[in-house]
Protein backbone atom coordinates (compact mmCIF):
# COMPACT_ATOMS: atom_id res chain seq x y z
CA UNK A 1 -31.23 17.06 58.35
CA UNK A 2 -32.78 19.80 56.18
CA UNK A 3 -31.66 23.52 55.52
CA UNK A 4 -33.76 26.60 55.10
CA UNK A 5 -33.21 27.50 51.74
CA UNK A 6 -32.44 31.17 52.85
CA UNK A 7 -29.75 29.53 54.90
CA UNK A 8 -27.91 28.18 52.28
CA UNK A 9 -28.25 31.74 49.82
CA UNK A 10 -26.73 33.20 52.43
CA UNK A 11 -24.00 30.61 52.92
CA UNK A 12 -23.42 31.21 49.06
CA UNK A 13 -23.57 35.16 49.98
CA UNK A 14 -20.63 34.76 52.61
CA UNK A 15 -18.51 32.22 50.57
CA UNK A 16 -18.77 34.92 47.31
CA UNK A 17 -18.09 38.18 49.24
CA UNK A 18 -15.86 36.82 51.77
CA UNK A 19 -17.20 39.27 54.25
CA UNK A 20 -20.55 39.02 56.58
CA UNK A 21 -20.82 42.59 55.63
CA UNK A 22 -20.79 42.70 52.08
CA UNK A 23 -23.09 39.26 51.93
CA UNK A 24 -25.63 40.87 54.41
CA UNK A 25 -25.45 44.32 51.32
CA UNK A 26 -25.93 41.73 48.88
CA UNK A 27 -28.73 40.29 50.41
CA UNK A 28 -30.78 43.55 51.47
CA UNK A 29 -30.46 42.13 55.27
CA UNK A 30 -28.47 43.31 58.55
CA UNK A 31 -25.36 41.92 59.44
CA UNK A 32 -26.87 40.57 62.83
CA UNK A 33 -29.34 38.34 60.87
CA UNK A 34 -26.09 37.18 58.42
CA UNK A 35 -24.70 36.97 61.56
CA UNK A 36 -27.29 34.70 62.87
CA UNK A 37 -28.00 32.62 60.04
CA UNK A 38 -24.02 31.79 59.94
CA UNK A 39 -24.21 30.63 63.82
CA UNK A 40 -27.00 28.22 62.83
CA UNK A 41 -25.68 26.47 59.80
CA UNK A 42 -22.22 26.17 61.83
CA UNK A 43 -24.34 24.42 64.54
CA UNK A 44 -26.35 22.11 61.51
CA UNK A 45 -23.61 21.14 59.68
CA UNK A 46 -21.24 21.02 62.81
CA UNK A 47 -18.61 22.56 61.57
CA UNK A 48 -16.95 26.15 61.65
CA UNK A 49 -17.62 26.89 57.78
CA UNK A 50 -15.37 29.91 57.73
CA UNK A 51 -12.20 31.05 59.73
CA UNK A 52 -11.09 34.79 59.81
CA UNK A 53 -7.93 35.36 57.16
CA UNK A 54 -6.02 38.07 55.89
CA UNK A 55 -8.42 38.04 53.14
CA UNK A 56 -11.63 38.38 54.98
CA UNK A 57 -14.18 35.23 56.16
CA UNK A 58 -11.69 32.10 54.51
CA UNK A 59 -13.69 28.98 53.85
CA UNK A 60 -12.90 25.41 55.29
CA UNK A 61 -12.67 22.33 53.40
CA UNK A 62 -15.86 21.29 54.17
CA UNK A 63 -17.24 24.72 53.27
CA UNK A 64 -15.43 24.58 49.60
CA UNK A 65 -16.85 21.02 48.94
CA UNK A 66 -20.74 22.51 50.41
CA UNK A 67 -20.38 25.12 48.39
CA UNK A 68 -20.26 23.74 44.88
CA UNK A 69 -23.19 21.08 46.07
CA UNK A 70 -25.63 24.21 47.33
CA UNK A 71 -24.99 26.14 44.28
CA UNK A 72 -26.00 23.49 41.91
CA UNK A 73 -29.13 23.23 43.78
CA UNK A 74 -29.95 26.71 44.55
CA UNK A 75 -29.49 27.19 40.67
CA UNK A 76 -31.86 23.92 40.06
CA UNK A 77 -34.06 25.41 42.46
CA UNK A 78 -34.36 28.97 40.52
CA UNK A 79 -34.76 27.36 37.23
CA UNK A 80 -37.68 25.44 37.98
CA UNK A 81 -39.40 28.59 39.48
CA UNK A 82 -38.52 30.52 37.12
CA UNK A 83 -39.61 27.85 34.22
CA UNK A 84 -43.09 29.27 33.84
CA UNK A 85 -42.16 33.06 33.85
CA UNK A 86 -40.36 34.73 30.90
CA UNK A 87 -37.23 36.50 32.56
CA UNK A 88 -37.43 40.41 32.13
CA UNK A 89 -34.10 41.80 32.48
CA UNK A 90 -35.67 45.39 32.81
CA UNK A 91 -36.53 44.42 36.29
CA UNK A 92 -33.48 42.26 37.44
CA UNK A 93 -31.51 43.23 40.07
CA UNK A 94 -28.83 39.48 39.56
CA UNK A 95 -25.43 39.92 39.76
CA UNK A 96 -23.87 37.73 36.77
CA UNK A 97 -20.01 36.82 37.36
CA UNK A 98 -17.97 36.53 33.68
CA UNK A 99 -14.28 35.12 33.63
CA UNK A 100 -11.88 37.13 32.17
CA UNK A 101 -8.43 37.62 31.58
CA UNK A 102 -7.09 41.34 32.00
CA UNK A 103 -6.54 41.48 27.95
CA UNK A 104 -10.60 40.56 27.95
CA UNK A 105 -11.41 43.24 30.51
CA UNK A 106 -9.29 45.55 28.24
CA UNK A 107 -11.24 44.59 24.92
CA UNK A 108 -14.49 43.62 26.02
CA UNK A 109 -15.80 44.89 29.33
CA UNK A 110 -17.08 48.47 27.60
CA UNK A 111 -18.85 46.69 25.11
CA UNK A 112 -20.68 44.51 27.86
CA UNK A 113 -21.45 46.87 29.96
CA UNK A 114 -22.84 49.62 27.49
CA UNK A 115 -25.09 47.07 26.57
CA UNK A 116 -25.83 45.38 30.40
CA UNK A 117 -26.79 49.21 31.56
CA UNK A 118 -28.85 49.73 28.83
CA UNK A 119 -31.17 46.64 28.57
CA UNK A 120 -30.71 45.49 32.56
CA UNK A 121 -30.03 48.73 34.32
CA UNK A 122 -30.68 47.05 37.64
CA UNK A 123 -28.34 44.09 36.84
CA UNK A 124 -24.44 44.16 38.05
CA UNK A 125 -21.27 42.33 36.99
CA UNK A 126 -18.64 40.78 38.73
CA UNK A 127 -15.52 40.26 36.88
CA UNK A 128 -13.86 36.62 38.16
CA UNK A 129 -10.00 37.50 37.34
CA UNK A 130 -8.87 33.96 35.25
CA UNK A 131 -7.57 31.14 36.71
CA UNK A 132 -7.32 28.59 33.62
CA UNK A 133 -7.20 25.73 35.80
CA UNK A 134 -10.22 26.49 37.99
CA UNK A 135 -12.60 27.47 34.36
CA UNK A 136 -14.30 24.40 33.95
CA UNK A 137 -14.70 24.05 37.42
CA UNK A 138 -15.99 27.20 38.55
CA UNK A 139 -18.82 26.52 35.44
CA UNK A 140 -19.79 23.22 36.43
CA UNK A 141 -20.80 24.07 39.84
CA UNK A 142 -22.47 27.91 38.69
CA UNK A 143 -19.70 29.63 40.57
CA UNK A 144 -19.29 31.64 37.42
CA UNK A 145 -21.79 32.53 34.54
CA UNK A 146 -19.52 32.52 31.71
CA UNK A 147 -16.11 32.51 30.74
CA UNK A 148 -13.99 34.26 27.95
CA UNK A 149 -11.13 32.17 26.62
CA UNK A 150 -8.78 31.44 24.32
CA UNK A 151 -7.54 28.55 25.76
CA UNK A 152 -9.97 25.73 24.66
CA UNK A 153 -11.70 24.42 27.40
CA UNK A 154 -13.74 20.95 27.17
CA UNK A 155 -17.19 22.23 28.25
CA UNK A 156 -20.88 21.93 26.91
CA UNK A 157 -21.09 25.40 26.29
CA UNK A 158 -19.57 27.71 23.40
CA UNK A 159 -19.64 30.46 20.72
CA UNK A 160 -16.40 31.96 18.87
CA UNK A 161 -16.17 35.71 19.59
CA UNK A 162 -13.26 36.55 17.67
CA UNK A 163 -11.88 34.28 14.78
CA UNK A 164 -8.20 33.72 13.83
CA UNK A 165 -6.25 36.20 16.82
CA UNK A 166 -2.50 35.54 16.56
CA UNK A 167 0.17 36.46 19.13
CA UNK A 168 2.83 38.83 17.73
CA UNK A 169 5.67 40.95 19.12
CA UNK A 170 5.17 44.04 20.67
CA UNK A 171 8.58 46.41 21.51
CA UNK A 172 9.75 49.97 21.63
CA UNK A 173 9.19 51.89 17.95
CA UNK A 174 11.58 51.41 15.41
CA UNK A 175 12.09 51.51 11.66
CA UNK A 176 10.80 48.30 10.69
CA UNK A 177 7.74 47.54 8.46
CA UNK A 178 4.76 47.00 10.45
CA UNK A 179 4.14 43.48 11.06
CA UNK A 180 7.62 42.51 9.83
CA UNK A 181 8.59 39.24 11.54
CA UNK A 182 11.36 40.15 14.06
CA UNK A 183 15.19 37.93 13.59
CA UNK A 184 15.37 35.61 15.97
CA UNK A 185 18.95 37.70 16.96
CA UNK A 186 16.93 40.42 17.73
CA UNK A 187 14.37 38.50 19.39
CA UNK A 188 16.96 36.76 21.48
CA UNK A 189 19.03 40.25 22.43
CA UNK A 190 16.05 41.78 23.85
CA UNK A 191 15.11 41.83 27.67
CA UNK A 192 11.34 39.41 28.16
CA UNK A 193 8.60 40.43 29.88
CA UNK A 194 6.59 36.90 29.95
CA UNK A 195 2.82 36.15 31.53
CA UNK A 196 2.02 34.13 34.08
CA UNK A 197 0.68 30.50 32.57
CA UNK A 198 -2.05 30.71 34.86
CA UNK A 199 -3.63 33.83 33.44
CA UNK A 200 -4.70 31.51 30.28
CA UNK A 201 -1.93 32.57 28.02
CA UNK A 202 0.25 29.35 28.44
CA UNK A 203 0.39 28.76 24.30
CA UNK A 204 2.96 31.29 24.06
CA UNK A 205 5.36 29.44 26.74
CA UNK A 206 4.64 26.29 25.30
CA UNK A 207 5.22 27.06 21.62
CA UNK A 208 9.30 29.02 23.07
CA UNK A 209 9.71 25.80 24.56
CA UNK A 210 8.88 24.03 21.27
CA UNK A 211 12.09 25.78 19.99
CA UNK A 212 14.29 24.84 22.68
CA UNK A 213 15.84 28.77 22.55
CA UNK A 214 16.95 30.27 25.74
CA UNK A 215 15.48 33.98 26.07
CA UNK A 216 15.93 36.66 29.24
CA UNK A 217 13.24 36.79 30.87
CA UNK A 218 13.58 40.09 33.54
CA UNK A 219 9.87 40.23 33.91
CA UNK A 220 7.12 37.67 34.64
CA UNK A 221 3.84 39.36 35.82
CA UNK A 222 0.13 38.17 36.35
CA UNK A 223 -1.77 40.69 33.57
CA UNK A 224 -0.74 42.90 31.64
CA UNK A 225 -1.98 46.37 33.24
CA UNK A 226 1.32 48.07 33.13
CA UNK A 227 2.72 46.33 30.21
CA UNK A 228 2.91 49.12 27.55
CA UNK A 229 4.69 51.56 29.65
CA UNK A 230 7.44 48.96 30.53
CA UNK A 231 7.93 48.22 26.78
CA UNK A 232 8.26 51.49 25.76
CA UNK A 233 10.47 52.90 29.08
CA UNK A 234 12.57 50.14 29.64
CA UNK A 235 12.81 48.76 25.82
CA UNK A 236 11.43 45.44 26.30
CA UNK A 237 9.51 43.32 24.21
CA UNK A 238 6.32 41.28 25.09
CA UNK A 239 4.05 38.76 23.20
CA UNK A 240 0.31 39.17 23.20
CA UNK A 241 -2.91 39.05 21.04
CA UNK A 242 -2.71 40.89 17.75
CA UNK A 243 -5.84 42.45 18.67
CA UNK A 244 -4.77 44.20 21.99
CA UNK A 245 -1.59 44.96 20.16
CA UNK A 246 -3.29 47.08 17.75
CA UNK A 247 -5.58 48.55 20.08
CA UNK A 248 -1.91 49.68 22.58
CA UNK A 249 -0.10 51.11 19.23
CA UNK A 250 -3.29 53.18 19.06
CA UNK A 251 -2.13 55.39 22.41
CA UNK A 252 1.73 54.18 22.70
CA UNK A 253 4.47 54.36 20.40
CA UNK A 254 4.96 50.79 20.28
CA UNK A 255 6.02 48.58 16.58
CA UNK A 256 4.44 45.27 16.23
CA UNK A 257 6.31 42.75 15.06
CA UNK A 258 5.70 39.35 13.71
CA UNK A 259 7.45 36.12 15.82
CA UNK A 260 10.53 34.61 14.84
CA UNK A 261 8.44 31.45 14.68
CA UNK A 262 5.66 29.71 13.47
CA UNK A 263 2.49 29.83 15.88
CA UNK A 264 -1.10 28.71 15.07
CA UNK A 265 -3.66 31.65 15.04
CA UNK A 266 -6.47 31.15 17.71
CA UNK A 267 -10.01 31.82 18.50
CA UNK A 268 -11.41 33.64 21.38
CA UNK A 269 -14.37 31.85 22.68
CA UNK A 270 -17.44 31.69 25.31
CA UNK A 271 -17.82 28.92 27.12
CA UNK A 272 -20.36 28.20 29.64
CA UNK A 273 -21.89 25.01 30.90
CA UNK A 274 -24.69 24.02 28.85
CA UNK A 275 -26.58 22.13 32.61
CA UNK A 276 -26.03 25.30 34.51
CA UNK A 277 -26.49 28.27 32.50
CA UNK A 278 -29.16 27.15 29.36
CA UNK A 279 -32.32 28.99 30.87
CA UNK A 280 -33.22 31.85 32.62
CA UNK A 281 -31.09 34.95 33.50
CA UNK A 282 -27.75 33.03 32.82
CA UNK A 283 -28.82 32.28 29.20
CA UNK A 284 -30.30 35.94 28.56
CA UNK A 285 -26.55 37.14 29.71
CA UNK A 286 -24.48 35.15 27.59
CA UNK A 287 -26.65 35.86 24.91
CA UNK A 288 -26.06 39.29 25.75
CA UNK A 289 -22.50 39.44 25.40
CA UNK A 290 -22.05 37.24 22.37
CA UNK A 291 -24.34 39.76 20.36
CA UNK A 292 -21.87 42.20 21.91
CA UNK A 293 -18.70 40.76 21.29
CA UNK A 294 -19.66 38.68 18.08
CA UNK A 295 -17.51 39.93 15.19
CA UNK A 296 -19.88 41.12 11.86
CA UNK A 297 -19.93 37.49 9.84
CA UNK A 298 -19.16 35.47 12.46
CA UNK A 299 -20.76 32.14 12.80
CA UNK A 300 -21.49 31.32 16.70
């Protein structure tokens, strides 16, 4: 059995969006034809593909497993067309998908994008919102361009975008030094507002547990959009980056604090797959946003 290779971009189109609607936008065609095109490859590959959710078009098993095969190739397929042509990003119209957590949207995302509208003002980008477990995956099969981590992450592809981060204290104003390292007591006493593992921030978690201290935890959330006004309104205390704590103390009359502990300081990397994304519009992108994001005197 062979597929149209149309067939299978739009396969890709409807497993991305989730929608017949959006993939047929994406793909400059009606939704009849999407339409169409999804009735044949159920009838090829005998087998429903995608079942309506509360989500939108939810894939099968069989579609997941497809999916990561068809990508792989499609991406194969573009490379070796594209091998003998230099890739103008002037005249792209791609979509590139970047991994990030919500501190990286915070820190980086204008700095992408005021340089992605400048040089590829055709070009969009799709922000993939971090699952750690799912990185390496999700580069090995193309599903994602590049990811932003600090969490290392055993792939072929990286570059250090910010050296030597450390987590530190953040809590309501108070008459401590700046960058004083808060008493355990007081560290203890205060109500928690912890992160969700999963959002790639587990080193925190692990390094509490390390101490085998008990703490009150009276809020676990999934990013940290809302995080300075709880601090400040319901005098909590949360641990994140130094770097995004400077950059909330700069609009909200938060004190940082150092932790009662020792922690290693970290580095905030790129990472890509080196198979998948070394050529073409993938490599011109990364490129992009480490020149972007690369502190001055910063090896890659």
């Amino acid at each position: 059995m062979s597929l149209d290779l149309n067939l299978i971009r739009t396969f890709l189109s409807i497993y991305d969006h989730r929608s017949v609607t959006r993939a047929a936008q994406d793909l400059s065609l009606t939704q009849p034809t999407v339409s169409h095109a999804l009735g044949r490859l159920r009838r090829a590959l005998h087998d429903p593909l995608f079942v309506r959710g509360p989500a939108g078009y939810e894939p099968t098993v069989r579609a997941s497993e497809l999916a990561a095969v068809f990508r792989k190739s499609v991406l194969a397929v573009d490379e070796a067309v594209d091998a003998d042509r230099v890739f103008d990003p002037s005249q792209t119209s791609r979509t590139f998908r970047l991994c990030l957590t919500d501190i990286g949207e915070n820190a980086f995302l204008p700095r992408i994008m005021k340089q992605l509208v400048v040089q590829a003002p055709g070009a969009s980008l799709e922000v993939v919102p971090m699952q750690i477990s799912q990185v390496q995956s999700w580069l090995a099969h193309g599903e994602i361009d590049g990811a932003i981590a600090s969490v290392p992450l055993e792939v072929s592809g990286r570059r250090t975008i910010v050296a030597d981060d450390r987590y530190v204290c953040v809590l309501p104003q108070d008459a401590a030094a700046p960058e004083s390292r808060i008493a355990w007591k007081d560290f203890l006493a205060l109500k928690h507002v912890a992160m969700d593992p999963a959002a790639g921030h587990d080193q925190v978690e692990q390094a509490i547990r390390a101490q085998q201290v008990d703490r009150t935890i009276a809020l676990r959330v999934p990013h940290f959009t809302a995080l300075a006004e709880v601090v400040v309104g319901c005098g909590m205390v949360a641990i994140l980056p130094r770097q995004m704590a400077t950059r909330m103390a700069e609009r909200w009359p938060v004190a940082i604090r150092g932790l009662p502990f020792d922690m290693p300081q970290f580095e905030v990397t790129l990472y890509w797959d080196a198979a998948v994304s070394s050529t073409g519009a993938a490599a011109w992108f990364l490129d992009l946003v480490a020149e972007a994001l690369v502190e001055p005197g910063t090896e890659p």
